[in-house]
N, C-alpha and C. Protein backbone atom coordinates (compact mmCIF):
# COMPACT_ATOMS: atom_id res chain seq x y z
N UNK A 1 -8.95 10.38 -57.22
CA UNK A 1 -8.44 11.70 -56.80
C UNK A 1 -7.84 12.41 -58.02
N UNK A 2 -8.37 13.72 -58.43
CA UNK A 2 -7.83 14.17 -59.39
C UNK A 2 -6.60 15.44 -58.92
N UNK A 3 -6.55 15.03 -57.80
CA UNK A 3 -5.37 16.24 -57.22
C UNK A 3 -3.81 15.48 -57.37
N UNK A 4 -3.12 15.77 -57.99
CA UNK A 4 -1.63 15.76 -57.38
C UNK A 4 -1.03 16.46 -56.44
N UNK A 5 -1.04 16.34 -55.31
CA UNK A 5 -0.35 17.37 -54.62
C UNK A 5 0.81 17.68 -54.63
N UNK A 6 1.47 19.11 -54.96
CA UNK A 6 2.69 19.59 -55.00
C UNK A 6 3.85 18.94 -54.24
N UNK A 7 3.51 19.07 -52.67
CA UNK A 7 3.94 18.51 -51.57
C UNK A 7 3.44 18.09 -50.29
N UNK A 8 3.80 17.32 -49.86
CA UNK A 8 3.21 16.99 -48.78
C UNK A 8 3.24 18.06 -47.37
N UNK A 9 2.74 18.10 -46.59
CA UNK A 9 2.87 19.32 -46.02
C UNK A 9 3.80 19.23 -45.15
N UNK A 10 4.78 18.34 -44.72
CA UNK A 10 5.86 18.02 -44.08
C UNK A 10 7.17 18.65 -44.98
N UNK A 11 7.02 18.11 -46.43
CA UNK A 11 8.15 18.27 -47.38
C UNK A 11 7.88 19.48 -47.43
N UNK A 12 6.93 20.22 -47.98
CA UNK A 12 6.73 22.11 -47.66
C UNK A 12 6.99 22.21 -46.65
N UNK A 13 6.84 22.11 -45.81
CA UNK A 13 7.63 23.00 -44.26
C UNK A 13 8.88 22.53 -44.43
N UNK A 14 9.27 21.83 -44.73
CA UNK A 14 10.98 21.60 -45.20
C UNK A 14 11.77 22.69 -46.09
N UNK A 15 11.03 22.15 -46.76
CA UNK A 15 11.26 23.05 -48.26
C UNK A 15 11.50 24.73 -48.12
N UNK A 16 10.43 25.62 -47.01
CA UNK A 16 10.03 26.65 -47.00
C UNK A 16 10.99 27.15 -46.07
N UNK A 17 11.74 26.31 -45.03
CA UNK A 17 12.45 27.08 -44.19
C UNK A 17 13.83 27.48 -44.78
N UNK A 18 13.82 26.98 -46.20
CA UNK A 18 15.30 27.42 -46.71
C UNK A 18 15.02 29.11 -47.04
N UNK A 19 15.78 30.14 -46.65
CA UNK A 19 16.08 31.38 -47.21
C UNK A 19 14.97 31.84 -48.78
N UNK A 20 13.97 32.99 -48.20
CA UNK A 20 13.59 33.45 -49.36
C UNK A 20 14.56 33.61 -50.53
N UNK A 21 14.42 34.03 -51.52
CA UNK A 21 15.02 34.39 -52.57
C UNK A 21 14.77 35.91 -52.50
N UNK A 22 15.99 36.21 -53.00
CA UNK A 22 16.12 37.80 -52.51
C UNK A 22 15.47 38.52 -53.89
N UNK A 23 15.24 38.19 -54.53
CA UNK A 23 14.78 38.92 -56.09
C UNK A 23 13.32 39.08 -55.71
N UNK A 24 12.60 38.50 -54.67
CA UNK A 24 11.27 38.92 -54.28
C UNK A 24 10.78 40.78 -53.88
N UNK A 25 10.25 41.07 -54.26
CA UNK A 25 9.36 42.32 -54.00
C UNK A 25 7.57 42.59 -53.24
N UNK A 26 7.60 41.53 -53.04
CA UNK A 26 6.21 42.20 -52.52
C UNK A 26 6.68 43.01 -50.65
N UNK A 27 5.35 43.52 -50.48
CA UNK A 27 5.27 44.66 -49.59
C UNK A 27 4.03 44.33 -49.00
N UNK A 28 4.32 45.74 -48.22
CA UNK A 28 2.72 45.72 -46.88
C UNK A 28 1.75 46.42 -48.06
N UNK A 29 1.97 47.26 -48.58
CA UNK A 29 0.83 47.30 -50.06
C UNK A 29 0.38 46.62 -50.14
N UNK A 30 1.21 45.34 -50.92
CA UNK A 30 0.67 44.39 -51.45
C UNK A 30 -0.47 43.49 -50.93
N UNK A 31 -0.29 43.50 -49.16
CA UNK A 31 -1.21 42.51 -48.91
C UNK A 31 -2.27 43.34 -48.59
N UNK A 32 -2.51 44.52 -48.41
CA UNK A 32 -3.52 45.51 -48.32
C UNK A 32 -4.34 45.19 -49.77
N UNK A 33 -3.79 45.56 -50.61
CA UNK A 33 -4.39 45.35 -52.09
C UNK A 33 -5.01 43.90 -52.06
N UNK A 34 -4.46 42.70 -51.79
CA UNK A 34 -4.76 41.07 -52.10
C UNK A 34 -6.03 41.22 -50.57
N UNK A 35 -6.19 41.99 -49.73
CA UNK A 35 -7.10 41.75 -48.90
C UNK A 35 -8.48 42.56 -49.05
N UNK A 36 -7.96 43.27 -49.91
CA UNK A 36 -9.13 43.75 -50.86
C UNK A 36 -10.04 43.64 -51.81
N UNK A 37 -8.61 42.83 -52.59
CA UNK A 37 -9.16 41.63 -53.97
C UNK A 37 -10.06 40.65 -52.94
N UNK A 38 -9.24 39.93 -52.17
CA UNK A 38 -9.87 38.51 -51.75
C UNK A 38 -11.15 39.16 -51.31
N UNK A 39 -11.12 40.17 -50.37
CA UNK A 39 -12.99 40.52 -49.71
C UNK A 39 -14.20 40.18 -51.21
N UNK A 40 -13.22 41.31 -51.93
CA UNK A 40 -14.12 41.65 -52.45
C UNK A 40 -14.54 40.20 -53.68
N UNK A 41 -13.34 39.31 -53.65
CA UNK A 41 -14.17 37.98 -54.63
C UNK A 41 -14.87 37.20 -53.50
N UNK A 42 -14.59 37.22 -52.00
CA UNK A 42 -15.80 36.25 -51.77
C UNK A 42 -17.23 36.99 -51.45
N UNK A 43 -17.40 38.19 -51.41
CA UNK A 43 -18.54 38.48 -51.54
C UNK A 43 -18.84 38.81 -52.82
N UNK A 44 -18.26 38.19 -54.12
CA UNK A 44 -18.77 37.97 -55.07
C UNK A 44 -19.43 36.36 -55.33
N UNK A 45 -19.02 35.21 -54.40
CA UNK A 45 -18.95 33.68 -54.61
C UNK A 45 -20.01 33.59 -53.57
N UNK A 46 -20.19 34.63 -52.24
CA UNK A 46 -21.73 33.94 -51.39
C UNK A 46 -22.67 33.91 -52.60
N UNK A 47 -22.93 32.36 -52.24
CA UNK A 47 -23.99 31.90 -53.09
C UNK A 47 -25.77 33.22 -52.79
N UNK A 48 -25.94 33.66 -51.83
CA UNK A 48 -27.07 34.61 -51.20
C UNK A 48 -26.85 35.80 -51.93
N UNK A 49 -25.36 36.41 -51.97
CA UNK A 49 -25.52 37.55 -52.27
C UNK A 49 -25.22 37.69 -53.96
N UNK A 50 -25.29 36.25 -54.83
CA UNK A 50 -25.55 35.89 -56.36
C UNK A 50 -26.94 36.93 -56.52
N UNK A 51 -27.69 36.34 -55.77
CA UNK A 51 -28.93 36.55 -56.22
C UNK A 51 -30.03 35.12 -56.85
N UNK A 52 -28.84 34.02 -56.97
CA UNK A 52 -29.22 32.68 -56.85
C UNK A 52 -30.49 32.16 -56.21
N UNK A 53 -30.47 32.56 -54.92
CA UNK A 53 -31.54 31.74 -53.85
C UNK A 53 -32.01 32.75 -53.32
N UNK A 54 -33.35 32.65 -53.19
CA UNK A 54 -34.61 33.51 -52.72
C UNK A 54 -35.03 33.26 -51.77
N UNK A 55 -35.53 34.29 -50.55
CA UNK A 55 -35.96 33.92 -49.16
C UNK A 55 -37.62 33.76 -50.01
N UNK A 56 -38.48 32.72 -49.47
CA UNK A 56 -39.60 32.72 -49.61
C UNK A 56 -40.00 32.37 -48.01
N UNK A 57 -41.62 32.51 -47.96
CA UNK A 57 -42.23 31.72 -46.72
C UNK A 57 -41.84 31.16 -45.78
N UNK A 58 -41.83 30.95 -44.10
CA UNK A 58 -41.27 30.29 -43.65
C UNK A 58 -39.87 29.74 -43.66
N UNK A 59 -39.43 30.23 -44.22
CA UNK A 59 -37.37 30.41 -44.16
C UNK A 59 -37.23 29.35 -45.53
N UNK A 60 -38.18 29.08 -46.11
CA UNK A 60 -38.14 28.33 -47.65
C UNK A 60 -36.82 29.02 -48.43
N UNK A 61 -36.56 28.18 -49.51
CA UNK A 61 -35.82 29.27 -50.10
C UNK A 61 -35.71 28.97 -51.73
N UNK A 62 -35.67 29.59 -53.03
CA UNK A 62 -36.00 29.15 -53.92
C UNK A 62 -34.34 29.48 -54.92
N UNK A 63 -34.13 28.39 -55.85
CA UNK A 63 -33.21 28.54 -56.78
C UNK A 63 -33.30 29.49 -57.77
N UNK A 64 -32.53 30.47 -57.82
CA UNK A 64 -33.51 31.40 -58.93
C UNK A 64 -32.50 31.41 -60.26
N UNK A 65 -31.43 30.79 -60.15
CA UNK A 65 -30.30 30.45 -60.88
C UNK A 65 -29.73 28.79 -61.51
N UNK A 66 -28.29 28.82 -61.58
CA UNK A 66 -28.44 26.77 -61.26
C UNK A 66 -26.75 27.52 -61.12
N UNK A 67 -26.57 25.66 -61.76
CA UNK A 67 -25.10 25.85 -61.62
C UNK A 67 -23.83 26.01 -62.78
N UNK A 68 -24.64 26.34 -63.27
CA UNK A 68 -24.11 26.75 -64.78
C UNK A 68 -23.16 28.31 -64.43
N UNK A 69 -24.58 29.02 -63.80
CA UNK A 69 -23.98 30.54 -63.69
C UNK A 69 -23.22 30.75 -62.44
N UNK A 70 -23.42 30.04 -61.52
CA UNK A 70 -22.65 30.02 -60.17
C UNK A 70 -21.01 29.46 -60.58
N UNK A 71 -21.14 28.80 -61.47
CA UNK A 71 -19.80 28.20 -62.25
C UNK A 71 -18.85 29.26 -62.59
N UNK A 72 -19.67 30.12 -63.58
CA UNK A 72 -19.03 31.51 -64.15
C UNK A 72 -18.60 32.35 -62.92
N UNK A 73 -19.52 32.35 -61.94
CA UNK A 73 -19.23 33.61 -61.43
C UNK A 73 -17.96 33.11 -60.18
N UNK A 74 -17.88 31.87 -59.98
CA UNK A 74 -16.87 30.93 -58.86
C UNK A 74 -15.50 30.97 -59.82
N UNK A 75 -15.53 31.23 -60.83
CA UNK A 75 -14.22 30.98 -61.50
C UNK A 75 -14.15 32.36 -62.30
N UNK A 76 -15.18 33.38 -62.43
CA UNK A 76 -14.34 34.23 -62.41
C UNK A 76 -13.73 35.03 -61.39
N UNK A 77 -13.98 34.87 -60.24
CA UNK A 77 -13.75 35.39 -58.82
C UNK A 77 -12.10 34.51 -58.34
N UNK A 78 -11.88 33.49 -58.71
CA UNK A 78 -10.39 33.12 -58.35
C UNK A 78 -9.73 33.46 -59.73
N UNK A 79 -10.31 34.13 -60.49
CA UNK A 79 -9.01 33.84 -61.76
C UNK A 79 -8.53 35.41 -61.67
N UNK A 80 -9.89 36.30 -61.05
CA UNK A 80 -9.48 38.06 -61.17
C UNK A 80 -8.66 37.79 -59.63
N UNK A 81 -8.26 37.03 -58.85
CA UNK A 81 -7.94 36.95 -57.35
C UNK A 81 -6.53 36.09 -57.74
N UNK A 82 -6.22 35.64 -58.44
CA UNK A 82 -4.97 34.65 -58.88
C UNK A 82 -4.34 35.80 -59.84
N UNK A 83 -4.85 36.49 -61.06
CA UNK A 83 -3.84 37.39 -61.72
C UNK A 83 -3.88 38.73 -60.64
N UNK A 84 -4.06 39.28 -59.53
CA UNK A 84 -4.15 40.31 -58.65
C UNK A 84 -2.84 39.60 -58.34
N UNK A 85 -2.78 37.84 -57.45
CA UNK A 85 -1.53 38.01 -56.64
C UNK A 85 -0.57 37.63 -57.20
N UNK A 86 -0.44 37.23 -58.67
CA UNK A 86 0.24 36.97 -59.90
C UNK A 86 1.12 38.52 -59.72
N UNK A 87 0.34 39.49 -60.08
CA UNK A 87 0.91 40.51 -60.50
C UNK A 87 1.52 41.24 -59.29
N UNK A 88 1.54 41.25 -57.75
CA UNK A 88 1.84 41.45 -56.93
C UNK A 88 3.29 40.41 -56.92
N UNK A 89 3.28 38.90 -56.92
CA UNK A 89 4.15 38.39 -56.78
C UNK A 89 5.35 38.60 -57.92
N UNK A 90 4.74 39.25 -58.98
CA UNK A 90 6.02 39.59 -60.17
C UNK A 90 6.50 41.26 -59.83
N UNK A 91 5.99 41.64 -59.07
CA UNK A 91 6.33 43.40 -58.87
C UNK A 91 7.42 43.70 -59.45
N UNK A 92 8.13 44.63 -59.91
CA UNK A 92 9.27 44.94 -60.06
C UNK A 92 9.74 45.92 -58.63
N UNK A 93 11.48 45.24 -58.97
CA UNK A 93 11.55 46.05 -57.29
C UNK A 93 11.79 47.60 -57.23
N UNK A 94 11.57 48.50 -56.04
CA UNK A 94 10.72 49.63 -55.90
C UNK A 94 12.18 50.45 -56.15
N UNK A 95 11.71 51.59 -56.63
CA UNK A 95 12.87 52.24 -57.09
C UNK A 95 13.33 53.25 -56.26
N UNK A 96 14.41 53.48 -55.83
CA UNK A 96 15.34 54.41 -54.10
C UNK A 96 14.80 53.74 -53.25
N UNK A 97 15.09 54.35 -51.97
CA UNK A 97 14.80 53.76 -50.84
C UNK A 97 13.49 53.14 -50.51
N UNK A 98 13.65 51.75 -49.90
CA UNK A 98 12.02 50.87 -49.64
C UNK A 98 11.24 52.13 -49.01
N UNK A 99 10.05 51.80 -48.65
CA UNK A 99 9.33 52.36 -47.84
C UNK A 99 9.41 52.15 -46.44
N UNK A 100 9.24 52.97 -45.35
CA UNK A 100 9.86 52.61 -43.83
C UNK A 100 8.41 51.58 -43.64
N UNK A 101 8.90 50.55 -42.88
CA UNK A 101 8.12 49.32 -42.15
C UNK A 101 7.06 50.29 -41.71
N UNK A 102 5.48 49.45 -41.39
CA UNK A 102 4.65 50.15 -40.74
C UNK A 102 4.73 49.64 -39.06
N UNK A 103 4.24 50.22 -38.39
CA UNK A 103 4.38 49.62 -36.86
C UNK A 103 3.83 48.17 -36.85
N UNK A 104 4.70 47.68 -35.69
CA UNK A 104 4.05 45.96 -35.35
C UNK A 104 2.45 45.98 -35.43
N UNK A 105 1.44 46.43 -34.35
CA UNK A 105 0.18 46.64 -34.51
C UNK A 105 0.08 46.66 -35.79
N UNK A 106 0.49 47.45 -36.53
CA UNK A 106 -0.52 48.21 -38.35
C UNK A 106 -0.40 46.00 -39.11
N UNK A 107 1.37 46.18 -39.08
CA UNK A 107 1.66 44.69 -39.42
C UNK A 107 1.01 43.84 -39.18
N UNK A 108 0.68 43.36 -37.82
CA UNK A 108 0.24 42.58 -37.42
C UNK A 108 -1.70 41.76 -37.70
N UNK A 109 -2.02 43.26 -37.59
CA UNK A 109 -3.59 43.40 -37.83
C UNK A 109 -3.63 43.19 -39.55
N UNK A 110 -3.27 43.86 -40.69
CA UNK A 110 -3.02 43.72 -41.94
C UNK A 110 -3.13 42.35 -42.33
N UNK A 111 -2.10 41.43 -41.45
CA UNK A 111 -1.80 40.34 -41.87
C UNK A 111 -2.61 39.81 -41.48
N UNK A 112 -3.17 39.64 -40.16
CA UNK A 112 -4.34 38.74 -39.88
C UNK A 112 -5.64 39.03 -40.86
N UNK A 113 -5.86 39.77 -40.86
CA UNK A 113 -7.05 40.66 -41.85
C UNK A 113 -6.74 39.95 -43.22
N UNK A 114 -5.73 39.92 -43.96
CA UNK A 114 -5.44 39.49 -45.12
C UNK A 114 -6.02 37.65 -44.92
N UNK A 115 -5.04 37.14 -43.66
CA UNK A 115 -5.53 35.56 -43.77
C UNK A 115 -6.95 35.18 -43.38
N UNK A 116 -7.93 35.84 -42.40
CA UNK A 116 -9.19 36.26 -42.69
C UNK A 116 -10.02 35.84 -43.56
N UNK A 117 -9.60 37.04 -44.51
CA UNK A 117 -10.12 37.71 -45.60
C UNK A 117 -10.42 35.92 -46.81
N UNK A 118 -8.67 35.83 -46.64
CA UNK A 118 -8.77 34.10 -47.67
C UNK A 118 -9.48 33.04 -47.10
N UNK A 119 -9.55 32.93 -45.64
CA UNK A 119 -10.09 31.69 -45.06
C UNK A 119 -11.50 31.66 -45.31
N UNK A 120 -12.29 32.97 -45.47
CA UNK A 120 -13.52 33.39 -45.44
C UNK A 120 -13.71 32.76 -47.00
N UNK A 121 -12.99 33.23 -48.02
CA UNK A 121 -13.23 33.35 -49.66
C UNK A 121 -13.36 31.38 -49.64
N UNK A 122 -11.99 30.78 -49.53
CA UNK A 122 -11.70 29.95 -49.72
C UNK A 122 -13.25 28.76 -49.33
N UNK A 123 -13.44 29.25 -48.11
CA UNK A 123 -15.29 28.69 -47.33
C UNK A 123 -15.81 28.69 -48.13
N UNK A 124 -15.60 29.88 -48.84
CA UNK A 124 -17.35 30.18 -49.72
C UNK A 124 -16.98 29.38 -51.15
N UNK A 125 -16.24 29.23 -51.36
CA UNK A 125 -15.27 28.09 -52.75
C UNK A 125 -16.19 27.10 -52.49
N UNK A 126 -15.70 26.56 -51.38
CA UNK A 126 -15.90 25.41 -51.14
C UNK A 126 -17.20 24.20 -50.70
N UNK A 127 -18.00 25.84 -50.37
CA UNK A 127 -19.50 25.53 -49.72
C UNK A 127 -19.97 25.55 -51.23
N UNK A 128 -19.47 26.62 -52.21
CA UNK A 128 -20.44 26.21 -53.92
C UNK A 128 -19.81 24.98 -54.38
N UNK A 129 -19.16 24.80 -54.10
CA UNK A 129 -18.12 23.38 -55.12
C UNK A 129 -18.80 22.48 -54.12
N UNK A 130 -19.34 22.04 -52.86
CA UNK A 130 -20.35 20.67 -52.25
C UNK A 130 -21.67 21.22 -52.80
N UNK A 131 -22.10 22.35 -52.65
CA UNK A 131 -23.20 22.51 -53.27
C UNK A 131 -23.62 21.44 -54.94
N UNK A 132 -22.68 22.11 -55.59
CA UNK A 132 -23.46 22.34 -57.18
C UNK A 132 -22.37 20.71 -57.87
N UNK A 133 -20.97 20.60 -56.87
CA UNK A 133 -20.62 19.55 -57.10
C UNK A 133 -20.01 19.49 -58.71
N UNK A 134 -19.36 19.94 -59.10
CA UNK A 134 -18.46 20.03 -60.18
C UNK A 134 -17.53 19.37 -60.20
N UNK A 135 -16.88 18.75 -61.42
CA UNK A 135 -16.01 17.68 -61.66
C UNK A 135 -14.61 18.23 -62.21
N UNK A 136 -13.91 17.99 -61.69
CA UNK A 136 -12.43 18.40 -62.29
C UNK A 136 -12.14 18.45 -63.72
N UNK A 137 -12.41 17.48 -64.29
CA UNK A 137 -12.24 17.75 -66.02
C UNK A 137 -13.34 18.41 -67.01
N UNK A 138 -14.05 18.77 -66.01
CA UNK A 138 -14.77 19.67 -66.87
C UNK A 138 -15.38 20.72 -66.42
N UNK A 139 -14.64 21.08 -65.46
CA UNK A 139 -15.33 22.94 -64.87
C UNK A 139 -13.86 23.52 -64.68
N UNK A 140 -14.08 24.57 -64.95
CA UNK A 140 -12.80 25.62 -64.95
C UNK A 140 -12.66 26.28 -63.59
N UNK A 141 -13.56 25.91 -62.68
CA UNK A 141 -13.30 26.05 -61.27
C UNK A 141 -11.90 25.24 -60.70
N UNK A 142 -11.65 23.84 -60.81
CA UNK A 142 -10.88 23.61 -60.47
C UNK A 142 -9.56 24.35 -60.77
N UNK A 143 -9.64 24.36 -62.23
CA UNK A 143 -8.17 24.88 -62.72
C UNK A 143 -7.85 26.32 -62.06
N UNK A 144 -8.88 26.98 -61.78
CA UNK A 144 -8.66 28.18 -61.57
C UNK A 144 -8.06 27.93 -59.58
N UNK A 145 -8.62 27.12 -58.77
CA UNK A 145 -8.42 26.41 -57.18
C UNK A 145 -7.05 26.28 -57.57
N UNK A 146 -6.08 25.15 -58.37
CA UNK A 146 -4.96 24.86 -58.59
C UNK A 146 -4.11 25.63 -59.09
N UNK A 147 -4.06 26.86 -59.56
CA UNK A 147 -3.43 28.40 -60.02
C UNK A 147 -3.20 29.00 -58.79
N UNK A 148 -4.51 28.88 -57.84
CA UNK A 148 -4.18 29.83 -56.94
C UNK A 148 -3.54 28.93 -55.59
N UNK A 149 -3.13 27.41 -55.90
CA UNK A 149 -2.71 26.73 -54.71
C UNK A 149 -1.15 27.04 -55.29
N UNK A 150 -1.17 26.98 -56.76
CA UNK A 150 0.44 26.54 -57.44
C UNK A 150 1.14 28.20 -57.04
N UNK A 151 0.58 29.02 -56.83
CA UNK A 151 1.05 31.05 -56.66
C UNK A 151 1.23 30.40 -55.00
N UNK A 152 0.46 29.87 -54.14
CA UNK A 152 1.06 29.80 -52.76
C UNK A 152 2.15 28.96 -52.50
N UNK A 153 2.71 27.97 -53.52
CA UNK A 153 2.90 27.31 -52.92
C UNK A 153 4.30 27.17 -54.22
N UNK A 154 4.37 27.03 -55.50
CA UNK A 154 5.17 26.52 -56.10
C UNK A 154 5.89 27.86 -56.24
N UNK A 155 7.90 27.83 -56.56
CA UNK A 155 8.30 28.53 -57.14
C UNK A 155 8.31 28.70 -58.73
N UNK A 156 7.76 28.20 -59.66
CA UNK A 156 7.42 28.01 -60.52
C UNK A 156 6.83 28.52 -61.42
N UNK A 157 5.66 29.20 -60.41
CA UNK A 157 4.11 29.76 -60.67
C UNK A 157 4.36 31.01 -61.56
N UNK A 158 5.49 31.64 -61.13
CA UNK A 158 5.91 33.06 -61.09
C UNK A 158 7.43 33.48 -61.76
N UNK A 159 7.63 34.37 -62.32
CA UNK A 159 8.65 34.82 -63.09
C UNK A 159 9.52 35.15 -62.13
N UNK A 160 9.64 35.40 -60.23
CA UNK A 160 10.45 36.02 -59.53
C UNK A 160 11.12 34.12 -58.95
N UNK A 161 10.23 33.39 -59.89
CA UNK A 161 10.63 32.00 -58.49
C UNK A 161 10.81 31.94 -57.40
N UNK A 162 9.80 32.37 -56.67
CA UNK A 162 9.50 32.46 -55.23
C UNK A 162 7.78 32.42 -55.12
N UNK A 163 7.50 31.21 -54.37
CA UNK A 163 5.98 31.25 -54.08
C UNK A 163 5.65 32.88 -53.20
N UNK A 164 4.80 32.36 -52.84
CA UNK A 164 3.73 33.38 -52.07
C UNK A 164 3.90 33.61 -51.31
N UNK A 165 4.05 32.21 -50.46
CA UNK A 165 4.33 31.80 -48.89
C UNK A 165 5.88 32.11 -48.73
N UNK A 166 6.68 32.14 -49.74
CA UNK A 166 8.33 32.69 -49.06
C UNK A 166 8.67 33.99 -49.60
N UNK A 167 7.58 34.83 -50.21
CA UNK A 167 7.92 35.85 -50.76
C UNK A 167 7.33 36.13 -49.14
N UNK A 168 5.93 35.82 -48.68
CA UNK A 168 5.56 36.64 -47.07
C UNK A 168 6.60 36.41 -46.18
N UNK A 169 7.36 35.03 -46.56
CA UNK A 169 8.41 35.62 -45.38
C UNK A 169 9.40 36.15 -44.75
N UNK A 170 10.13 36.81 -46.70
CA UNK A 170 10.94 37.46 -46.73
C UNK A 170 10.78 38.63 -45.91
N UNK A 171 9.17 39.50 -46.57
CA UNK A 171 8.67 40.64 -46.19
C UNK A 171 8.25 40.42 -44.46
N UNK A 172 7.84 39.61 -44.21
CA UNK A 172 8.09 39.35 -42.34
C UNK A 172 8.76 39.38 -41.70
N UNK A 173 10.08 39.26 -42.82
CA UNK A 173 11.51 38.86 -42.06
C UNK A 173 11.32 37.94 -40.70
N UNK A 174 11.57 36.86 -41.82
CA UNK A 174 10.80 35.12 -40.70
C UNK A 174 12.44 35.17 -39.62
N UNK A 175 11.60 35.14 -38.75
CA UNK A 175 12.57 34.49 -37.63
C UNK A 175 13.95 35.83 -37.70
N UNK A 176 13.95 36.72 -37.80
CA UNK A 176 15.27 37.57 -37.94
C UNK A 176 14.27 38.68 -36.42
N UNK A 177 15.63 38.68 -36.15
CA UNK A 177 15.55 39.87 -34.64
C UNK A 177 14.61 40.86 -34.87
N UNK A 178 14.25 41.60 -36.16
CA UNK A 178 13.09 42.69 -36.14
C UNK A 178 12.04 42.05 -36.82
N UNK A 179 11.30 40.98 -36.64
CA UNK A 179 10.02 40.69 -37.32
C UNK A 179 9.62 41.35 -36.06
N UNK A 180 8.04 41.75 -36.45
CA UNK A 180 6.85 41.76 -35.61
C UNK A 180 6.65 40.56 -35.39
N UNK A 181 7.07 39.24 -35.85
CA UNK A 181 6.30 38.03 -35.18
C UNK A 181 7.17 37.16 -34.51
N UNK A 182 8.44 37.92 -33.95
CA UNK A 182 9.55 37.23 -33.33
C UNK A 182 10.32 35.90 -33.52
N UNK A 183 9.88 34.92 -32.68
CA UNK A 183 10.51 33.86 -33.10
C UNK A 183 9.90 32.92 -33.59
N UNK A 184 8.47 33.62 -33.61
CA UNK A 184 7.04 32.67 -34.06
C UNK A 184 6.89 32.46 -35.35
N UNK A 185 6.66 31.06 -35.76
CA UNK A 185 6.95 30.51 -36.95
C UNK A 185 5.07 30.97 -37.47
N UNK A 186 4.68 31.53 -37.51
CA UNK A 186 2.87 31.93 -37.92
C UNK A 186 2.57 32.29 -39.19
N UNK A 187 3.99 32.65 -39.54
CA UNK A 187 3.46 33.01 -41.60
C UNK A 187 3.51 31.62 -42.07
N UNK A 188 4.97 30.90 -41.52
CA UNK A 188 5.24 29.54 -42.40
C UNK A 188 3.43 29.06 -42.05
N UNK A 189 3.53 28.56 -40.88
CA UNK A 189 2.36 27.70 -40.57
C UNK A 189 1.17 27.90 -41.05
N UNK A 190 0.43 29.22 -40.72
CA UNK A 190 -0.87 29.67 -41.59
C UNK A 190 -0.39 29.41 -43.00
N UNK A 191 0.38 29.77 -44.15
CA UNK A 191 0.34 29.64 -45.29
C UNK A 191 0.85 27.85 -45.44
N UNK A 192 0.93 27.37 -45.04
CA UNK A 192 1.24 25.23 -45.34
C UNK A 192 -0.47 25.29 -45.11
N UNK A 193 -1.34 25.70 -43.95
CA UNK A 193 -2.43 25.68 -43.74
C UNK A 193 -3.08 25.87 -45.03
N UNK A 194 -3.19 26.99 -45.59
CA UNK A 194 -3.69 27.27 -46.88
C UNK A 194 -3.58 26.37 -47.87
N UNK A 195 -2.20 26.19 -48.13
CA UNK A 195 -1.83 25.10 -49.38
C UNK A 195 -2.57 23.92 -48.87
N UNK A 196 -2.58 23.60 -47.85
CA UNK A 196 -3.33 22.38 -47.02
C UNK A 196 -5.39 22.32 -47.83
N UNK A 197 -5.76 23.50 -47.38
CA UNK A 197 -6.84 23.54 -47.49
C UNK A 197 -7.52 23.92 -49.09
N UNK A 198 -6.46 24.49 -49.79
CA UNK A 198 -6.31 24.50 -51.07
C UNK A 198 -6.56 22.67 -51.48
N UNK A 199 -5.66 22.07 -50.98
CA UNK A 199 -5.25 20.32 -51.50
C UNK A 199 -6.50 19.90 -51.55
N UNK A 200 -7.46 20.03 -50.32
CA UNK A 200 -8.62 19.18 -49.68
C UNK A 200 -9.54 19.54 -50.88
N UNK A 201 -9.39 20.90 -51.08
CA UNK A 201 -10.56 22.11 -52.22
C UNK A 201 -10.59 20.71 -53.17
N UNK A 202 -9.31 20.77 -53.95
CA UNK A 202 -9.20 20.25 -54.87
C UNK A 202 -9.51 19.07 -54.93
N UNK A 203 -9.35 18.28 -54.17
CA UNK A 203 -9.52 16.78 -53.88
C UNK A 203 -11.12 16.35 -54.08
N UNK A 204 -12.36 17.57 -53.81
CA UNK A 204 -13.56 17.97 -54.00
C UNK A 204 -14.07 17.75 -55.09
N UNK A 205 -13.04 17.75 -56.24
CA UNK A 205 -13.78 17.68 -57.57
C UNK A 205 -13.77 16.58 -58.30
């Protein structure tokens, strides 16, 4: 196994229910923008829409590429998708008054749309990495999988020291009387999910 995992996903849900850090800035922007990035890198990583594999005859289908270039194009798609939520998670904070909340609905849909958007990308990671089968010490795919698990998941990652996952739950306002998601724990849980499925990614190579 060439993965270390950060934490176990018990010790992260531990870990995560302590109080964001208030020096965090991200916004409903922000995940508008990262659900834009993410669309738009996994329909850069479907292996079909490379241009890789060719419909021929009878649902045949031909390699028109390898895995050399599917390499390039899988790692440059998480590294332009890791400095997007890099630079979102370092924001500087907004100058006069925040912007007023958008309605629960706008919230609600955004956010699902955003986790979507990654569950979809993260698939298509993962369907080229069993495909073409790349090795941890020597494809820059991995490193680039472990950047974008260490931004969800470590305070570390980032100059605000606050992952991903507790910067969303500042901006959710987890568990406080005006979230849109009430008393429902659904940011913590979907994002341990991620770091979860991030671990497995990695464990792949």
């Amino acid at each position: 196994m060439h993965l270390n995992h950060l934490l176990s996903s018990g010790l992260l849900s531990m870990c995560l229910l302590r109080l964001p850090r208030a020096n965090a800035h991200l916004t409903y922007a922000s995940i508008r923008n990262l659900t834009s990035l993410t669309s738009e890198a996994h329909d850069r990583v479907r292996i079909p829409d490379l241009g890789f594999w060719s419909a021929v005859g009878d649902g045949q289908q031909v390699e028109l590429g390898g895995r050399d270039e599917v390499e390039i194009v899988v790692t440059a798609a998480l590294r332009t998708l890791c400095s997007g939520l890099l630079g979102e998670l370092e924001m500087a904070p907004p100058s006069g008054d925040e912007p007023k909340s958008p309605p629960c609905s706008t919230v609600l849909r955004e956010y699902h749309d955003f986790l979507n958007s990654t569950v979809h990308f993260l698939a298509a990671v993962r369907d080229a990495q069993l495909r073409y089968q790349w090795r941890g010490g020597d494809t820059p795919v991995f490193d680039a999988v472990m950047w974008l698990q260490s931004l969800w998941a470590s305070r570390a990652s980032n100059k605000q020291s606050s992952s991903f996952i507790e910067q969303q739950m500042q901006l959710y306002k987890y568990r406080q009387q005006e979230s849109c998601f009430g008393d429902s724990n659904e940011v913590l849980k979907h994002g341990v999910e991620i770091v979860e499925f991030l671990n497995d990614l990695g464990d792949e190579f």
